[in-house]
C-alpha atoms as a PDB file:
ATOM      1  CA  UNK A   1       0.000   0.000   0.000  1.00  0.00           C
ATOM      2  CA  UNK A   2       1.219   3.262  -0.858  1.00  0.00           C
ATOM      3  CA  UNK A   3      -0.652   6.361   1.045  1.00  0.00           C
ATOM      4  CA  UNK A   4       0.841   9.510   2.868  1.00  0.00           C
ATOM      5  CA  UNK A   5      -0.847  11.509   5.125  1.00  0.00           C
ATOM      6  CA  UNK A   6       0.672  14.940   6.110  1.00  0.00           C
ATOM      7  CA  UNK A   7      -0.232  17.759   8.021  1.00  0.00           C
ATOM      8  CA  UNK A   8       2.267  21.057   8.053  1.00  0.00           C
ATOM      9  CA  UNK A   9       3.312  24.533   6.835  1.00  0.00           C
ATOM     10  CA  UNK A  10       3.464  25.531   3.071  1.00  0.00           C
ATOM     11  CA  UNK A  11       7.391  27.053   2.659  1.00  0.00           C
ATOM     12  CA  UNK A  12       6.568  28.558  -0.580  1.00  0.00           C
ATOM     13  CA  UNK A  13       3.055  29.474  -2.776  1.00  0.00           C
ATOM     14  CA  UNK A  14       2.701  26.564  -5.067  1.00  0.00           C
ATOM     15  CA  UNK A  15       3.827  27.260  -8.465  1.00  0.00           C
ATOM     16  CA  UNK A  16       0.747  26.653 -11.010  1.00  0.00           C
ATOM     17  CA  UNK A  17       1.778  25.428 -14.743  1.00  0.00           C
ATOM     18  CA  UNK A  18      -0.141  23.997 -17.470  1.00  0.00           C
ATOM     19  CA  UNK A  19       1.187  21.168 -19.592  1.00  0.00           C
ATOM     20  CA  UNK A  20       0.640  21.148 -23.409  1.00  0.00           C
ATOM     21  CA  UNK A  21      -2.444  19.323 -22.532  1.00  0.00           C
ATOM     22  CA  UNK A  22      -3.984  21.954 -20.328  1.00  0.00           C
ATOM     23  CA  UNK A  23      -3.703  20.141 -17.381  1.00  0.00           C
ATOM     24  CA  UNK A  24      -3.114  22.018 -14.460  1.00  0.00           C
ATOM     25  CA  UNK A  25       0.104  20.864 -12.128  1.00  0.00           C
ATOM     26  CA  UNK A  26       2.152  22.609  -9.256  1.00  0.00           C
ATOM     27  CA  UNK A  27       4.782  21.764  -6.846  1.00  0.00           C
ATOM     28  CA  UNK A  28       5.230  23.049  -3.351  1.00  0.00           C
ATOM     29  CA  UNK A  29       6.363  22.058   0.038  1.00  0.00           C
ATOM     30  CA  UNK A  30       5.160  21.052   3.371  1.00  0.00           C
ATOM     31  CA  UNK A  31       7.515  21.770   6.673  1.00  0.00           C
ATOM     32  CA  UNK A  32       6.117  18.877   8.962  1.00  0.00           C
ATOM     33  CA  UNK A  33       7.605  19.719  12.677  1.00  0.00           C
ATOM     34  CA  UNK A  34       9.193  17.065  14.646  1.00  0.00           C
ATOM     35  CA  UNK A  35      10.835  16.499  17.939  1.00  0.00           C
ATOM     36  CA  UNK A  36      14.586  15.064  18.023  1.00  0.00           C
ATOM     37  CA  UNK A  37      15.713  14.651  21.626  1.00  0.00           C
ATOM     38  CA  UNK A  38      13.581  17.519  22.128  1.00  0.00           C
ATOM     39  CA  UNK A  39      14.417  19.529  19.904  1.00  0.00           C
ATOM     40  CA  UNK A  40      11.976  21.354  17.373  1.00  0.00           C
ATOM     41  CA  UNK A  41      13.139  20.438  13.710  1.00  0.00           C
ATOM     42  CA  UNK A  42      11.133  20.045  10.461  1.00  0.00           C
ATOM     43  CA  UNK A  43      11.233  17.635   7.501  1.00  0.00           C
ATOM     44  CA  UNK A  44      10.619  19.331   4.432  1.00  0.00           C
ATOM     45  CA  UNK A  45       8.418  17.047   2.123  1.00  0.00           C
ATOM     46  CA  UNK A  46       8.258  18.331  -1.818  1.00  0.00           C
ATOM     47  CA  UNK A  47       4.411  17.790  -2.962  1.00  0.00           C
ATOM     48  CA  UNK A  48       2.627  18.454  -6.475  1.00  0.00           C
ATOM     49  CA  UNK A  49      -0.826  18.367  -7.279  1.00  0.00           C
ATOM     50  CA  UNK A  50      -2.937  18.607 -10.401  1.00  0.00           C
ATOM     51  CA  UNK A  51      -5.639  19.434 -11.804  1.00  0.00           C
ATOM     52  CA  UNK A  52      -8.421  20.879  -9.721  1.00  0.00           C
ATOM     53  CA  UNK A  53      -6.310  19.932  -6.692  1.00  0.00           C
ATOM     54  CA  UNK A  54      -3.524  22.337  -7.743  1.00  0.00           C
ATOM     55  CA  UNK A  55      -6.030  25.353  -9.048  1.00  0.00           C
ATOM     56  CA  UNK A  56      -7.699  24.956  -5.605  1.00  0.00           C
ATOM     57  CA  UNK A  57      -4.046  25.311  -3.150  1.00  0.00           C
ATOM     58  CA  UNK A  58      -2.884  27.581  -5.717  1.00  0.00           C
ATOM     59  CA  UNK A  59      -6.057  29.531  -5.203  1.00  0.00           C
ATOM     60  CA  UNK A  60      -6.821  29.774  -1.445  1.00  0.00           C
ATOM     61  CA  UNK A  61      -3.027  28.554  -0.090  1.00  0.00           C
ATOM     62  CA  UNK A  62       0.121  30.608   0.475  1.00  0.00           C
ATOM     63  CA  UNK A  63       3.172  30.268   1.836  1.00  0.00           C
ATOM     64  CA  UNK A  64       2.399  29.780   5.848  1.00  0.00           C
ATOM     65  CA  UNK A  65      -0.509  27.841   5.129  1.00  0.00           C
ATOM     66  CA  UNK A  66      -0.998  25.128   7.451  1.00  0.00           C
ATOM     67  CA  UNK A  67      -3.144  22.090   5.282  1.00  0.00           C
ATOM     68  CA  UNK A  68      -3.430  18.808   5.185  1.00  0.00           C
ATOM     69  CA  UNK A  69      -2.628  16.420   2.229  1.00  0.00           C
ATOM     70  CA  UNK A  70      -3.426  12.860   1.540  1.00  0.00           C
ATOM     71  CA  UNK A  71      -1.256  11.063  -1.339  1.00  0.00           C
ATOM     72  CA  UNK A  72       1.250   8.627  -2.540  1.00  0.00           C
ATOM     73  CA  UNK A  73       5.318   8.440  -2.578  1.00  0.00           C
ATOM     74  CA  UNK A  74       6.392   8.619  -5.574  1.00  0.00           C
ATOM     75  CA  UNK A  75      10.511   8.344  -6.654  1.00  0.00           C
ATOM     76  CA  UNK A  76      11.592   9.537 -10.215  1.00  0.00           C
ATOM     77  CA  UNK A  77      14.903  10.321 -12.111  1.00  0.00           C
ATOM     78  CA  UNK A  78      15.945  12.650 -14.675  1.00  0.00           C
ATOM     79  CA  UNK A  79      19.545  13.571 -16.241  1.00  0.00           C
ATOM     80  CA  UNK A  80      20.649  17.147 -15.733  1.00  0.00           C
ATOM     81  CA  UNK A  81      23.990  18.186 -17.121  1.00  0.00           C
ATOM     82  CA  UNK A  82      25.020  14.208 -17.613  1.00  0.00           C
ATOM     83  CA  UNK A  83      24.147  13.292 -13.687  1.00  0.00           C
ATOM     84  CA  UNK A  84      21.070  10.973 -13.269  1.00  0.00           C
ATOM     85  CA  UNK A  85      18.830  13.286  -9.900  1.00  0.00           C
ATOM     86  CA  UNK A  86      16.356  11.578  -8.370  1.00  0.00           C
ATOM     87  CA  UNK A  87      13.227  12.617  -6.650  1.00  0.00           C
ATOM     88  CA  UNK A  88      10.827  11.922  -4.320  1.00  0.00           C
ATOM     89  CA  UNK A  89       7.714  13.352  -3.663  1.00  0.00           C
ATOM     90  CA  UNK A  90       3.851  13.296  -2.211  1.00  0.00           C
ATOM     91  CA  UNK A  91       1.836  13.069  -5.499  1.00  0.00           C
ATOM     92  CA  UNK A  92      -1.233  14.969  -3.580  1.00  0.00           C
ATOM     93  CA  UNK A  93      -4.863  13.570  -4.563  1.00  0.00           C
ATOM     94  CA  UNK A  94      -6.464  15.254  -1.855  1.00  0.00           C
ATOM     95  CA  UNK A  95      -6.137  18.280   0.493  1.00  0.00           C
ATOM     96  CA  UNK A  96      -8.039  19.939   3.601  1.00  0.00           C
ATOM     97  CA  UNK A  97      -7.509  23.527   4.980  1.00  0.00           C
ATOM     98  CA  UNK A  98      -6.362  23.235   8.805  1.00  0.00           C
ATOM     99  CA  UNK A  99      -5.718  26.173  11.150  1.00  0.00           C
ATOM    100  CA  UNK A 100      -7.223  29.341  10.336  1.00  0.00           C
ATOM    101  CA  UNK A 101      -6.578  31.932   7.432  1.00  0.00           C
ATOM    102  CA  UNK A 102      -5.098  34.287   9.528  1.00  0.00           C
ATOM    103  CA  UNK A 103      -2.200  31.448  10.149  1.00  0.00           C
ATOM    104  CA  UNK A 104      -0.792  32.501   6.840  1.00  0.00           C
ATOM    105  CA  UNK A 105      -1.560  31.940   3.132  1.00  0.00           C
ATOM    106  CA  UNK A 106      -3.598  34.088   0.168  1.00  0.00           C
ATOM    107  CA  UNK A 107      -6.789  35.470   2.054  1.00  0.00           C
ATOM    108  CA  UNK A 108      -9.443  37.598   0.569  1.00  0.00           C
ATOM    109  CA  UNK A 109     -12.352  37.253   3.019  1.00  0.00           C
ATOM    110  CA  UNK A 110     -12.898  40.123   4.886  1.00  0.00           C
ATOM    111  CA  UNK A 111     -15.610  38.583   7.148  1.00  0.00           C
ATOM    112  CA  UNK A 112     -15.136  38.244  10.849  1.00  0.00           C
ATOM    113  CA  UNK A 113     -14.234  35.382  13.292  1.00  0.00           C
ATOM    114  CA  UNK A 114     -16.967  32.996  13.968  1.00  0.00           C
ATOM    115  CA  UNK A 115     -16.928  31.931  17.661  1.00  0.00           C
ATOM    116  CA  UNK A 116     -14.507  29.175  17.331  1.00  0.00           C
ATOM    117  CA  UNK A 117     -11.784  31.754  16.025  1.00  0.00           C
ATOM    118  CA  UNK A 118     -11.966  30.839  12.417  1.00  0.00           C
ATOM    119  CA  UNK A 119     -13.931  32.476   9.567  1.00  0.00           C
ATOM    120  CA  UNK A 120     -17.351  32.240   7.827  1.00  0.00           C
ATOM    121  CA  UNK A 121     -17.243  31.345   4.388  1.00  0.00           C
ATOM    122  CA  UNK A 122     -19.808  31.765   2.094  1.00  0.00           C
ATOM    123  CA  UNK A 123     -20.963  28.224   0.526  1.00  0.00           C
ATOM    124  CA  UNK A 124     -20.300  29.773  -2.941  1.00  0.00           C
ATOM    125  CA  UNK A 125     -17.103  30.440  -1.550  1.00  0.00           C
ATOM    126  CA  UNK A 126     -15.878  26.624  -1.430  1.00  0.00           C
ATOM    127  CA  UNK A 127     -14.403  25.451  -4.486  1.00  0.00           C
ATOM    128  CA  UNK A 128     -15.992  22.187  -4.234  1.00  0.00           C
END
């Protein structure tokens, strides 16, 4: 079985393309915390998503964006200037919003807290 589960910080706005095709794909990454002998560190996980997936973080995520991201590992190569690189990453095929806009990330909603600290959205808000 190959699934992934992560919860973190987005270190960088995702960075929407569009193949030839007109699919839609971007890559960002996720700074998941940890404890080492406790200590506060972070993995840093590289993640792309496409299609509506990617419109939708590119849309309503930023950098400082805590969400969560369900996927699979996947490991790929490629030659750059005569050296084989390989890659691993979270192939994302779902997300969730966690934490509250104010945590970070592209906001346009001007509307105020609801009682739970977080904000109303509109139901023609949600992108799905």
């Amino acid at each position: 079985m190959n699934k992934v589960i992560l919860m973190g910080r987005m270190t960088r706005d995702l960075e929407l393309k569009y193949t030839q095709s007109g699919k839609a794909v971007g890559q960002f990454s996720l700074a998941i915390d940890k404890y080492v002998n406790g200590e506060k560190s972070a993995d840093f996980i590289n993640c792309v998503a496409w299609e509506k997936t990617a419109e939708t973080i590119s849309k309503y995520c930023g950098k400082g964006r805590q969400i969560l991201v369900e996927g699979r590992v996947q490991s790929r190569s490629y030659e750059k200037d005569g050296q084989k690189r390989y890659i691993t990453e979270v192939v994302v095929s779902h997300m969730e919003f966690c934490g509250s806009k104010k945590d970070g990330g592209n906001t346009t909603s001007d509307a105020p807290p609801d009682e739970f600290g977080g904000e109303y959205i509109d139901d023609e808000e949600i992108p799905f």
